[in-house]
N, C-alpha and C. Protein backbone atom coordinates (compact mmCIF):
# COMPACT_ATOMS: atom_id res chain seq x y z
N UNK A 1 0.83 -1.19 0.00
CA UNK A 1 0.00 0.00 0.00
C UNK A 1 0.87 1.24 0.00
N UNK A 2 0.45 2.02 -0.80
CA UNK A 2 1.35 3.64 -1.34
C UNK A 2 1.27 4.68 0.57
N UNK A 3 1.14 5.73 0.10
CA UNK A 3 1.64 6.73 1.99
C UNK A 3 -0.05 7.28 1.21
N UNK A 4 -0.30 7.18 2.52
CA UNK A 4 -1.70 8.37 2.65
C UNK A 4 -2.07 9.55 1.83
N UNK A 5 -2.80 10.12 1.59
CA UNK A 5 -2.81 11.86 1.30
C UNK A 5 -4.10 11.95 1.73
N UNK A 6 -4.08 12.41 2.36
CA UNK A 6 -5.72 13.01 2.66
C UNK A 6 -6.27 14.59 1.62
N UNK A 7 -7.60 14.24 1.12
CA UNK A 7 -7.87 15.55 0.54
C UNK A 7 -8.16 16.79 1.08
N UNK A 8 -7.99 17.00 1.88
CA UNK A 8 -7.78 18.33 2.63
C UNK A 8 -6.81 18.56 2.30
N UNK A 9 -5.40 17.48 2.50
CA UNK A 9 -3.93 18.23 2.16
C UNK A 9 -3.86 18.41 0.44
N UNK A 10 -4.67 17.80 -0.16
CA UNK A 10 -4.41 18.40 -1.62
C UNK A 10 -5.16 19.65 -1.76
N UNK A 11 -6.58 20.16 -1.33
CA UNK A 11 -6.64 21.09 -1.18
C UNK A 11 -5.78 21.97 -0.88
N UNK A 12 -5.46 22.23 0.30
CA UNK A 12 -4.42 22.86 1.08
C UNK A 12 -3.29 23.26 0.14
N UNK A 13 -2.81 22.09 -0.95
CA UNK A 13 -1.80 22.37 -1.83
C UNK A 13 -2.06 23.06 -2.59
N UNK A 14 -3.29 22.75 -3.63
CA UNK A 14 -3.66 23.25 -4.36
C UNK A 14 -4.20 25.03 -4.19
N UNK A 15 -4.19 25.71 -2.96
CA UNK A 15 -4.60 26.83 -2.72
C UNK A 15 -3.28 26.94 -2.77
N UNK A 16 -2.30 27.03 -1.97
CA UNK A 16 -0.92 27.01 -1.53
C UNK A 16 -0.17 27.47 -3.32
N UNK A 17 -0.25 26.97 -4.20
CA UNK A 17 0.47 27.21 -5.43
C UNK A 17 -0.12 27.99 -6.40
N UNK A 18 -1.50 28.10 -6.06
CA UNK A 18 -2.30 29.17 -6.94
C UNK A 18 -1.69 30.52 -5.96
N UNK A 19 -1.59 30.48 -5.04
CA UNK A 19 -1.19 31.49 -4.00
C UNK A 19 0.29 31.99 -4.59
N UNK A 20 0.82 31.00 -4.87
CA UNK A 20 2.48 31.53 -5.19
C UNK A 20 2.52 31.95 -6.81
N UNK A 21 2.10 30.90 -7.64
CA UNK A 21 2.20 31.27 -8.88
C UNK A 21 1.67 32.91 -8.67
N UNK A 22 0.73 33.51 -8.30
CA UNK A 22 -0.02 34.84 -8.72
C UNK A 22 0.88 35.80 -7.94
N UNK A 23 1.65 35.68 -6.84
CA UNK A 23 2.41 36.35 -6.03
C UNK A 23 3.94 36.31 -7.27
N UNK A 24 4.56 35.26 -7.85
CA UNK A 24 5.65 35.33 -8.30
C UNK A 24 4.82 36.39 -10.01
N UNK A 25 3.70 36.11 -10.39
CA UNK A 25 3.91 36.93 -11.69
C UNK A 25 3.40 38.50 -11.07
N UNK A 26 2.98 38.41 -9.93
CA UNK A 26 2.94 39.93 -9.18
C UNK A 26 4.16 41.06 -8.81
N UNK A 27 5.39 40.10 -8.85
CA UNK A 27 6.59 40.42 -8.79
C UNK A 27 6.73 40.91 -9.88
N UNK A 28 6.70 39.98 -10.76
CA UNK A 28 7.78 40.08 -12.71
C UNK A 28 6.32 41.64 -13.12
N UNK A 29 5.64 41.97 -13.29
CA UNK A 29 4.51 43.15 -13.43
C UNK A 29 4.64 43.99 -12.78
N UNK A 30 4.83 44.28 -11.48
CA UNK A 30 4.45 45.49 -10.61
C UNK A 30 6.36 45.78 -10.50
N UNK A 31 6.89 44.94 -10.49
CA UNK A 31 8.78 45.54 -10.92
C UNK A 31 8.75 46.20 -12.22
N UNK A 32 8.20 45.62 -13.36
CA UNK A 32 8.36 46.25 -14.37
C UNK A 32 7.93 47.32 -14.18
N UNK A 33 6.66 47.78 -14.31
CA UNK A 33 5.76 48.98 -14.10
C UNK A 33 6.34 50.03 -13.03
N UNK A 34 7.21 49.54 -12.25
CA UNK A 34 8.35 50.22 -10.83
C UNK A 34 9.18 50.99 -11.76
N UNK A 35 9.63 49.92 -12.89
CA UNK A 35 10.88 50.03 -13.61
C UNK A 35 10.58 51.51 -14.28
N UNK A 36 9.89 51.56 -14.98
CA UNK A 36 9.37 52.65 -15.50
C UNK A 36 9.75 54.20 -14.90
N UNK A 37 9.12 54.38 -14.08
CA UNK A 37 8.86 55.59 -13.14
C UNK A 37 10.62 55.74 -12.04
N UNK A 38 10.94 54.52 -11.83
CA UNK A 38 11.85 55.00 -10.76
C UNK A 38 12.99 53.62 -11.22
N UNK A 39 14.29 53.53 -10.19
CA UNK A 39 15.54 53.10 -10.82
C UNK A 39 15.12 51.78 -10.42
N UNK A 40 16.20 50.78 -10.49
CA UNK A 40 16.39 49.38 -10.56
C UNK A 40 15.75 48.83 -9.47
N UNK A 41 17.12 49.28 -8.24
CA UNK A 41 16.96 49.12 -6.83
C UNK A 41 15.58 48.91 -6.17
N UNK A 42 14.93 50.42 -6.60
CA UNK A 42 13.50 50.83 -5.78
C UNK A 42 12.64 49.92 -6.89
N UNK A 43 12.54 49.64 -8.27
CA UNK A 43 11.45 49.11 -8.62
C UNK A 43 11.54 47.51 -8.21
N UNK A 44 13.01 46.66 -8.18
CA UNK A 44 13.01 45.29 -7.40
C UNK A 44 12.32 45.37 -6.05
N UNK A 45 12.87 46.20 -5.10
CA UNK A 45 12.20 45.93 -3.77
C UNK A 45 10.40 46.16 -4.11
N UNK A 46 10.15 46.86 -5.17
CA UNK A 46 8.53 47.17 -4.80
C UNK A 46 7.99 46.40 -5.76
N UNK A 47 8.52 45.58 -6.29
CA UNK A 47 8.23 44.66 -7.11
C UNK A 47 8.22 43.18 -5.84
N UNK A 48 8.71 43.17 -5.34
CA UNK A 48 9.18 42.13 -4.55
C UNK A 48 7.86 42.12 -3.23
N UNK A 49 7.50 43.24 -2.78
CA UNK A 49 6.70 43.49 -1.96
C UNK A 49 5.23 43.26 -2.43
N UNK A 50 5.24 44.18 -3.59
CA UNK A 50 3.89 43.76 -3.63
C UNK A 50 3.49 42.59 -4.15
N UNK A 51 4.78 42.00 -4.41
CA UNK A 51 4.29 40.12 -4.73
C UNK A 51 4.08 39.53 -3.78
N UNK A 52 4.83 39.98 -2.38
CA UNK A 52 4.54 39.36 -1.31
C UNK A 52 3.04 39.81 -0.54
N UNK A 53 2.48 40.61 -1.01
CA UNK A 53 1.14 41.27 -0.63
C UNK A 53 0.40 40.38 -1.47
N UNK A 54 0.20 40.07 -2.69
CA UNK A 54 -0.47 39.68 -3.57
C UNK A 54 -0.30 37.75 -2.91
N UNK A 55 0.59 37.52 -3.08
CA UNK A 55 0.88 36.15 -2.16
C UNK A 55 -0.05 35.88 -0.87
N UNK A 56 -0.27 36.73 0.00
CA UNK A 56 -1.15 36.39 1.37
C UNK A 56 -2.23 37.05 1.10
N UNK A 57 -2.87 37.89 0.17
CA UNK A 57 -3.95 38.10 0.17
C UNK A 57 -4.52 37.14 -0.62
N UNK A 58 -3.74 36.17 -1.40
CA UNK A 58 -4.25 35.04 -2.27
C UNK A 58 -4.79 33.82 -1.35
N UNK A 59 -3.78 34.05 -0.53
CA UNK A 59 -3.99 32.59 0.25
C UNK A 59 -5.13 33.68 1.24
N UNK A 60 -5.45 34.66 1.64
CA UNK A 60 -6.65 34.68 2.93
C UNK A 60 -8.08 34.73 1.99
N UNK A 61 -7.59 35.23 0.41
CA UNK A 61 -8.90 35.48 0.16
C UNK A 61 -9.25 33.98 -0.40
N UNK A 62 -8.53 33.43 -0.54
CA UNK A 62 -8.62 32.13 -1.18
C UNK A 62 -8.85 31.85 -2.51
N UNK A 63 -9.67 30.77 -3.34
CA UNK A 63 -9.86 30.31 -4.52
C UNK A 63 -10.39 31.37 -5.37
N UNK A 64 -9.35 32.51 -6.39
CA UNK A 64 -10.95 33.30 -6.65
C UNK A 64 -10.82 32.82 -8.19
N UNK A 65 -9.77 31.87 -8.35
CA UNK A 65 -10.09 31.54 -10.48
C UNK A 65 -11.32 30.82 -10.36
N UNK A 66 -11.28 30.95 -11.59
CA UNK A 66 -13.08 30.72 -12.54
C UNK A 66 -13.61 29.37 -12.57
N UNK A 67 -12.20 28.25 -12.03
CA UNK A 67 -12.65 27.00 -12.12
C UNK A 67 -13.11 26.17 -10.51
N UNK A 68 -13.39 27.53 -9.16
CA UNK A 68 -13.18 26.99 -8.34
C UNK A 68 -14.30 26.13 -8.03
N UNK A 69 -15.53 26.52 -8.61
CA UNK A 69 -16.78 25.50 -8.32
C UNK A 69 -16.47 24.00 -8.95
N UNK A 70 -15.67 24.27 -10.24
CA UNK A 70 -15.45 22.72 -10.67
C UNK A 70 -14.24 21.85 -9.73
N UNK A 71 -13.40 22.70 -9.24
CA UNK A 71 -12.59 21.72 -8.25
C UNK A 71 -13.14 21.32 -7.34
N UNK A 72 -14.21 22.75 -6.27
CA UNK A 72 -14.34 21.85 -5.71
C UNK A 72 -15.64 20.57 -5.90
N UNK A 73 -16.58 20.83 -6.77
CA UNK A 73 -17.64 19.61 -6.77
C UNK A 73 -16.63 18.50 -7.42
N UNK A 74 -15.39 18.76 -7.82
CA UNK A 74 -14.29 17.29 -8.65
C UNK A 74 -14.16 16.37 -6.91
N UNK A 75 -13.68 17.49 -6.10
CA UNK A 75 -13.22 16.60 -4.87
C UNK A 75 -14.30 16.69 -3.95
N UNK A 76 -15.25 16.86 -4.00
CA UNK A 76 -16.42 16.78 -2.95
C UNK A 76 -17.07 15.14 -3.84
N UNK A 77 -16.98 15.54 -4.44
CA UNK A 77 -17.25 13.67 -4.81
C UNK A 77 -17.14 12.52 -4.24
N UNK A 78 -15.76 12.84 -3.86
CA UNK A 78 -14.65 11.75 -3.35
C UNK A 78 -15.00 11.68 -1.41
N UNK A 79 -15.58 12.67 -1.48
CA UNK A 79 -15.90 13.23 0.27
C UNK A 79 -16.72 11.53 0.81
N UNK A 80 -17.72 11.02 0.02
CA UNK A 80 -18.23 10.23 0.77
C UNK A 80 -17.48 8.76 0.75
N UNK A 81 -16.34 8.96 -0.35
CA UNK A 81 -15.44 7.66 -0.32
C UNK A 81 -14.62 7.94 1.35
N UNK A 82 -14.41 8.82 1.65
CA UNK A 82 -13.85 9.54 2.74
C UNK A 82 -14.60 8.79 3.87
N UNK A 83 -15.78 9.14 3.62
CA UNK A 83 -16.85 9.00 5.04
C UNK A 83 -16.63 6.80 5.01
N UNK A 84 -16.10 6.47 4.24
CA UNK A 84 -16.63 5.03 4.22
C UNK A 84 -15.25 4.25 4.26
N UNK A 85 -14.21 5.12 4.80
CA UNK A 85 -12.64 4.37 5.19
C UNK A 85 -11.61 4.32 3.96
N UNK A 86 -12.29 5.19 2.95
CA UNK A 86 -11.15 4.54 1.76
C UNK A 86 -9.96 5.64 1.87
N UNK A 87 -9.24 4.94 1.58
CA UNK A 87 -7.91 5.76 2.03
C UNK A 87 -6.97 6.15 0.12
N UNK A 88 -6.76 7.70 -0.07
CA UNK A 88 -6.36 8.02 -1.08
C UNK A 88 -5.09 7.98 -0.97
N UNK A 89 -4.35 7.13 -1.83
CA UNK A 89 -3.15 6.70 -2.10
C UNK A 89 -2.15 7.74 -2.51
N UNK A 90 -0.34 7.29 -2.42
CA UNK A 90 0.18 8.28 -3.08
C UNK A 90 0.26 7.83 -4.87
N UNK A 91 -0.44 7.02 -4.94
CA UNK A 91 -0.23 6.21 -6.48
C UNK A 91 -2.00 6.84 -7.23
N UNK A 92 -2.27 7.76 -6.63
CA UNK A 92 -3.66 8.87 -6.96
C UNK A 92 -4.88 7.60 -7.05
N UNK A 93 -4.88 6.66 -6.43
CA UNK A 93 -6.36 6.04 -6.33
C UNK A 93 -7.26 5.75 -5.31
N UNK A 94 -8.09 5.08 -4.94
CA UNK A 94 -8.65 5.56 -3.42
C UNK A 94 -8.27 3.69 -3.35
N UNK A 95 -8.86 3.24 -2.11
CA UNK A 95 -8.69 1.92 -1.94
C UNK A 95 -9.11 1.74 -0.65
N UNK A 96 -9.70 0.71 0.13
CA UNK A 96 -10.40 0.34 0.69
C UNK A 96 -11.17 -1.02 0.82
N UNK A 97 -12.29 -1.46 2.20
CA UNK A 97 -12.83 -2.33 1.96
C UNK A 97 -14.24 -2.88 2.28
N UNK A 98 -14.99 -2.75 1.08
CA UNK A 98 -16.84 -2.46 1.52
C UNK A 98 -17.60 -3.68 1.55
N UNK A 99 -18.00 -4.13 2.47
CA UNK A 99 -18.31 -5.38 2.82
C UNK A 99 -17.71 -6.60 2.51
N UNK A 100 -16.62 -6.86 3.21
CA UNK A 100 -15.46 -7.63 2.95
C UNK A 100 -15.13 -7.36 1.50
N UNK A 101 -15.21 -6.79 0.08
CA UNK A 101 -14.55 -7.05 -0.67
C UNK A 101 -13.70 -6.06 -1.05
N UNK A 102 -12.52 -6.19 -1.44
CA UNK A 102 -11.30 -4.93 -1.33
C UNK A 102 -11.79 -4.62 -3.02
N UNK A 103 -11.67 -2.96 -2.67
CA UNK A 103 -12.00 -2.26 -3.68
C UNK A 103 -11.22 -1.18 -3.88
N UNK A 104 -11.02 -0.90 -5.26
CA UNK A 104 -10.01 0.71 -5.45
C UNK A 104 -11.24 0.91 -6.55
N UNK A 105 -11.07 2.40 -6.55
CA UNK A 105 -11.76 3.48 -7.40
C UNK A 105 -10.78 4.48 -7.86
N UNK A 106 -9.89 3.86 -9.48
CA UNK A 106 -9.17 4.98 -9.87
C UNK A 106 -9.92 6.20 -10.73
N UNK A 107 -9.26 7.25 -10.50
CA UNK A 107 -10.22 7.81 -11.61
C UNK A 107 -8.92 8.31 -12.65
N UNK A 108 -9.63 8.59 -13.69
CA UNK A 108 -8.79 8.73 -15.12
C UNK A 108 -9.20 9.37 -15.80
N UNK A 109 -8.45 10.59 -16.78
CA UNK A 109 -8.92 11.70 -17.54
C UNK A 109 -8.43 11.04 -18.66
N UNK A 110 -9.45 11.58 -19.68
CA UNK A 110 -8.74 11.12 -21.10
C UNK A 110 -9.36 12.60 -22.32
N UNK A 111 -7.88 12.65 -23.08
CA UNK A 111 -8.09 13.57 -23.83
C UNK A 111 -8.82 13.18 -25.45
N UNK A 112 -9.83 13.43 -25.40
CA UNK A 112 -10.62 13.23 -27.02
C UNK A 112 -10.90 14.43 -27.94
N UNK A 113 -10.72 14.70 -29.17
CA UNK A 113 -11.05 15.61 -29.77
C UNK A 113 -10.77 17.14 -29.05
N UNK A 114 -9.79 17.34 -28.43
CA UNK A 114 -9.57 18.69 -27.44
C UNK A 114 -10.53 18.30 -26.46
N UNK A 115 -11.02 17.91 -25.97
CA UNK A 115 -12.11 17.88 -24.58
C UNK A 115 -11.56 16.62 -23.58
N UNK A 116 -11.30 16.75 -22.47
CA UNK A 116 -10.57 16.36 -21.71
C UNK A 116 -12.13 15.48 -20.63
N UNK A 117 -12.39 14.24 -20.96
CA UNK A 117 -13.17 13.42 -20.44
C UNK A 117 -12.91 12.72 -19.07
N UNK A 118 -13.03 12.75 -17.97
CA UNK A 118 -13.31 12.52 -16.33
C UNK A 118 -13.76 11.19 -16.25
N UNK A 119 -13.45 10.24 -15.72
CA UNK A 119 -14.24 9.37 -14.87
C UNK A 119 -13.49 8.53 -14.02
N UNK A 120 -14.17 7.49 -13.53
CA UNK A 120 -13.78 7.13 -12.83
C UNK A 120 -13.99 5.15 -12.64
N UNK A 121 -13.08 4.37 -12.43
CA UNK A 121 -13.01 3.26 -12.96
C UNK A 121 -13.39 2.17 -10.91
N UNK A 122 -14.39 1.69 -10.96
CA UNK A 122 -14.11 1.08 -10.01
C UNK A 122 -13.91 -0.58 -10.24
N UNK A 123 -12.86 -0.69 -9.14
CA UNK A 123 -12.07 -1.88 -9.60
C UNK A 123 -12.97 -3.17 -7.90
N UNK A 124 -13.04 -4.25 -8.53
CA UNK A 124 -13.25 -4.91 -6.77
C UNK A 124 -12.84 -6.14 -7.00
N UNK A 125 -12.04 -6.71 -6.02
CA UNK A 125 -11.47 -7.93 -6.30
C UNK A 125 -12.53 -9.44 -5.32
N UNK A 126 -12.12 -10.62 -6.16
CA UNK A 126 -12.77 -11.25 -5.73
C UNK A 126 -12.20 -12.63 -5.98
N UNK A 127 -12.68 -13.61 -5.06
CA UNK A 127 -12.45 -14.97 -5.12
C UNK A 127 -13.14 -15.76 -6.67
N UNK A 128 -12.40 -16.30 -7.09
CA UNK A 128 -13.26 -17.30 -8.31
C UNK A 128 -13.86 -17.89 -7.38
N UNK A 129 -15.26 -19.14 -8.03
CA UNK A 129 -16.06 -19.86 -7.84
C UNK A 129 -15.65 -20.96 -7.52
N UNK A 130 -14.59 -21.61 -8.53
CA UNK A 130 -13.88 -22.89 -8.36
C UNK A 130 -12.38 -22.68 -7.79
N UNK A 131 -11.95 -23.66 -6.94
CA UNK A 131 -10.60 -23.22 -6.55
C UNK A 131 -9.65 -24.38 -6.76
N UNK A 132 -9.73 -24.25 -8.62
CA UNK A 132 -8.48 -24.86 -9.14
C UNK A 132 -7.16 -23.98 -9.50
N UNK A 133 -5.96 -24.41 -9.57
CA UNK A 133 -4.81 -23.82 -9.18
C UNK A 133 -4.68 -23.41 -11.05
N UNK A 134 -5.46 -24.44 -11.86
CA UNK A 134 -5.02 -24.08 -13.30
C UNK A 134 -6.29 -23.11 -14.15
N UNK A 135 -6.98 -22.96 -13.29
CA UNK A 135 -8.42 -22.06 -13.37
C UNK A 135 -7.68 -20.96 -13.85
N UNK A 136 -7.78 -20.35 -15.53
CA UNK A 136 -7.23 -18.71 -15.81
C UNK A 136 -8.51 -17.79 -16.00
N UNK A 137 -8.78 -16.77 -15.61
CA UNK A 137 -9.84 -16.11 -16.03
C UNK A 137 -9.86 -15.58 -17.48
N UNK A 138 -10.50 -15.58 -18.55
CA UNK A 138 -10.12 -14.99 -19.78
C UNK A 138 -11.18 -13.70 -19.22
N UNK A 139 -11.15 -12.35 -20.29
CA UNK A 139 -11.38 -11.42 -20.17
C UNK A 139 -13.11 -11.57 -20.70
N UNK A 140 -14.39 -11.43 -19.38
CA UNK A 140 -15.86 -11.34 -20.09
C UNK A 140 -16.66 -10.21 -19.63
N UNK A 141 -17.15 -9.57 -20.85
CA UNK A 141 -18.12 -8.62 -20.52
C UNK A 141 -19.44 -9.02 -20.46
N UNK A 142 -20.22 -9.01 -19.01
CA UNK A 142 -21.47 -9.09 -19.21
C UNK A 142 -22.16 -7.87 -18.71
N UNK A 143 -23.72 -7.94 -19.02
CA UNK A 143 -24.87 -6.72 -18.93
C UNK A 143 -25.28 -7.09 -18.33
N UNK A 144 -25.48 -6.26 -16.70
CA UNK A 144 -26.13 -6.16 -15.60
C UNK A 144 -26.93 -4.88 -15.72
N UNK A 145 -28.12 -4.91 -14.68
CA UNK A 145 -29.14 -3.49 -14.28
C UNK A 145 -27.91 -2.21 -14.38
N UNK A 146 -26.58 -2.61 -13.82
CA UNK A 146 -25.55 -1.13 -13.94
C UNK A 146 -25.20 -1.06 -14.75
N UNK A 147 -24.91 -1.65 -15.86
CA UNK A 147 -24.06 -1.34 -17.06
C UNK A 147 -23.31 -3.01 -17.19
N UNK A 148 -22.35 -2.68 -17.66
CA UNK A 148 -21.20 -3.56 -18.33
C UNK A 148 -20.59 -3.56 -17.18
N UNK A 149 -20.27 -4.86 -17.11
CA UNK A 149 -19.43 -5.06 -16.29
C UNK A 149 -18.12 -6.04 -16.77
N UNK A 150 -16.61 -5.91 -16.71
CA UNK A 150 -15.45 -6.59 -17.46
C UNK A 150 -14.56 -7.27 -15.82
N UNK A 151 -14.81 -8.94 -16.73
CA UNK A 151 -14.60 -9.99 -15.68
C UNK A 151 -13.24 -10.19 -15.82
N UNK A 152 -11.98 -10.11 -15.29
CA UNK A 152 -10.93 -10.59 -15.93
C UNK A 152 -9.99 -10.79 -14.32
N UNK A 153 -9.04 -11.79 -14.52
CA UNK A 153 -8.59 -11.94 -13.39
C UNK A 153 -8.70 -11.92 -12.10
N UNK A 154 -9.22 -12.26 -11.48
CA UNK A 154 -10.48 -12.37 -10.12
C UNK A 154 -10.70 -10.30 -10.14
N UNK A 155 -10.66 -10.00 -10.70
CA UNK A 155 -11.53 -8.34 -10.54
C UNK A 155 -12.22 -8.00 -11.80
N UNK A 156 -13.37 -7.38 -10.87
CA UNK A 156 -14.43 -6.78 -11.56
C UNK A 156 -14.28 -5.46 -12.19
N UNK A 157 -14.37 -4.81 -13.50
CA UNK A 157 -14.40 -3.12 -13.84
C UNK A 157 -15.63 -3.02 -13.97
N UNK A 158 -15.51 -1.70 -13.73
CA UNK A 158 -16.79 -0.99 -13.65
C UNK A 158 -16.54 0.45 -14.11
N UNK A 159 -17.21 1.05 -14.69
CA UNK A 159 -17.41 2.94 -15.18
C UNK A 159 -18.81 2.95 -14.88
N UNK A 160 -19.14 3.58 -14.21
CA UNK A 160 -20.41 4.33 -13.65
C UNK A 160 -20.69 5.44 -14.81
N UNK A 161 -22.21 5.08 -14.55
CA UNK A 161 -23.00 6.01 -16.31
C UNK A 161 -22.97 7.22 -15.53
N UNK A 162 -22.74 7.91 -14.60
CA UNK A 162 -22.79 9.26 -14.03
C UNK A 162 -21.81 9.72 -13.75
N UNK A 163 -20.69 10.33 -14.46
CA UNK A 163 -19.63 10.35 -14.19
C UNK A 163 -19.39 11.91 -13.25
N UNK A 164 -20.35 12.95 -12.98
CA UNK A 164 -19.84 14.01 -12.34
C UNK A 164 -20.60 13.67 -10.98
N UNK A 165 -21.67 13.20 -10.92
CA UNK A 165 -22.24 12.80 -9.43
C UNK A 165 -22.50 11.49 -9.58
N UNK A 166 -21.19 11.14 -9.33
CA UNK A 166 -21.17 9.37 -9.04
C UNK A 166 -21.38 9.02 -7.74
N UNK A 167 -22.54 8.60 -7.54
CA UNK A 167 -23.36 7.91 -6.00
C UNK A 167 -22.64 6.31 -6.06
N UNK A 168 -21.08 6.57 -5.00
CA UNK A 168 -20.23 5.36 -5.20
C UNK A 168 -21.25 4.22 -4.31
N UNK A 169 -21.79 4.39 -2.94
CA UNK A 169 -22.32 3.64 -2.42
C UNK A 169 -23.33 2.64 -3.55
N UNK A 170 -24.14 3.42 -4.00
CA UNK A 170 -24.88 2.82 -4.62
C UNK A 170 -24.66 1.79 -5.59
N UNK A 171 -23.38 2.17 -6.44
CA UNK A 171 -22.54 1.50 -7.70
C UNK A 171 -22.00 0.11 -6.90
N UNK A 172 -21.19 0.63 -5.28
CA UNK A 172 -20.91 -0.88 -4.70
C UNK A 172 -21.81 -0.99 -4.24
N UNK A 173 -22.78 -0.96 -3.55
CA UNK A 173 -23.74 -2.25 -3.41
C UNK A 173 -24.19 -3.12 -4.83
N UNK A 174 -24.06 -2.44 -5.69
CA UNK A 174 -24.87 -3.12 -6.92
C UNK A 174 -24.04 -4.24 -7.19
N UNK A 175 -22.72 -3.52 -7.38
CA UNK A 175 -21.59 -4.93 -7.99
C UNK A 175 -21.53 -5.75 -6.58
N UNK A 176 -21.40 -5.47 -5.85
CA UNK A 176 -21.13 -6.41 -4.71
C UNK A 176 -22.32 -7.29 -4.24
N UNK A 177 -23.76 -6.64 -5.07
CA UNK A 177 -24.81 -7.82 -5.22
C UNK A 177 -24.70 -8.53 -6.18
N UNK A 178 -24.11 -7.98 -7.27
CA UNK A 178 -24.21 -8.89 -8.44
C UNK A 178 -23.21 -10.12 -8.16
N UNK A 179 -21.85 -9.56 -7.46
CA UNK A 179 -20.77 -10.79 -7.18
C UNK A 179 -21.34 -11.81 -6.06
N UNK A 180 -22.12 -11.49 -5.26
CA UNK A 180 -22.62 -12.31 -4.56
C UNK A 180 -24.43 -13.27 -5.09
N UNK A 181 -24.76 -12.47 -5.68
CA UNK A 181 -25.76 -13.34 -6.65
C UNK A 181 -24.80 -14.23 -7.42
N UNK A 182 -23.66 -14.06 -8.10
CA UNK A 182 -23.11 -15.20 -8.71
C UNK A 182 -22.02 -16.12 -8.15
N UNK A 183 -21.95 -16.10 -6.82
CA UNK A 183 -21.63 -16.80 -5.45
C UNK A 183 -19.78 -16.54 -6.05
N UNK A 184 -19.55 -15.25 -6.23
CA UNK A 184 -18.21 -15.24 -6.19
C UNK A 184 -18.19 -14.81 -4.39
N UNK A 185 -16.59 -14.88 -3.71
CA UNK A 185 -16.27 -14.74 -3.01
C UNK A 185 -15.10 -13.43 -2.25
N UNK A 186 -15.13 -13.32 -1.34
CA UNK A 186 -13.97 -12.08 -1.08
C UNK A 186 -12.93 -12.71 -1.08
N UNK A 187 -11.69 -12.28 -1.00
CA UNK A 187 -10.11 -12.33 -1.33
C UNK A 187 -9.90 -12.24 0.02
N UNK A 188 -9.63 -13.76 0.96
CA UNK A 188 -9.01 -13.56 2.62
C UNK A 188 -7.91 -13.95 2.55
């Protein structure tokens, strides 16, 4: 298992570098514009200052770019994987375990036609049926009430048809009824 991150601390980061990036081009602008009017010396230091002004008023006033509603409903998503023990990896996936069966939920962006597509892949592992040692799983897609589901190597995939308000509870109970309607088993 990868080191922790909790999403608060990526928050936390993620304010933290929007904070600096806007403070360091507050420097390279308000020096120049110094430069202008007065000599080297005096436009570096007041170039330097008011980056450092622009720096803590970033971080007290907080998120003000245009994408902050989409970050945060991206990671308020993840809030109730939070509430249910899954622990976000340093290898960026969540992982955990919901009624005995160990489950990760990576999520994955993919770029199509310029538009940059979101989702999120849940993975759950499981015991085969038979417990022969030469038993290989080949790769099967079948159609359940959720969608498609891809059988391959004792784990289940899954992509949830709702990809911006993905109700994860709901998605595992479903697969974790369907694996137990077909008397697969958990991984002890």
């Amino acid at each position: 298992m990868g080191k922790e991150i909790s999403l608060k601390k990526i928050k936390q980061d993620q304010a933290l570098n929007s904070a600096l990036k806007n403070g360091i081009i507050g420097v390279f602008v308000y020096g120049i514009l110094a430069l202008l009017n007065n000599s080297v010396d005096t436009a570096v230091i007041k170039g330097i200052v008011f980056g450092i002004i622009i720096f803590f008023l970033r971080l007290l006033i907080g998120k003000l770019s245009w994408n902050k509603s989409k970050k945060k409903s991206k990671l308020k998503k993840y809030d109730e994987l939070n509430e249910l023990g899954f622990i976000f990896n340093d290898n960026l996936y969540f992982e955990g375990v919901f009624r005995a069966f160990l489950i990760r939920i990576i999520p994955y962006s993919m770029k199509k036609n310029n538009r940059l597509t979101e989702y999120d892949v849940i993975q759950v592992f499981y015991q085969s049926k038979s417990k022969k040692a030469d038993d290989k799983d080949e790769p099967e897609i079948i159609k359940y009430y959720l969608g498609e589901l891809l059988f391959y190597d004792k784990c289940v995939c899954f992509v949830p048809k709702d990809n911006v308000n993905t109700n994860f509870i709901e998605n595992l109970e479903g697969i974790i009824n369907i694996l137990s309607r077909e008397e697969y088993k958990t991984i002890t």
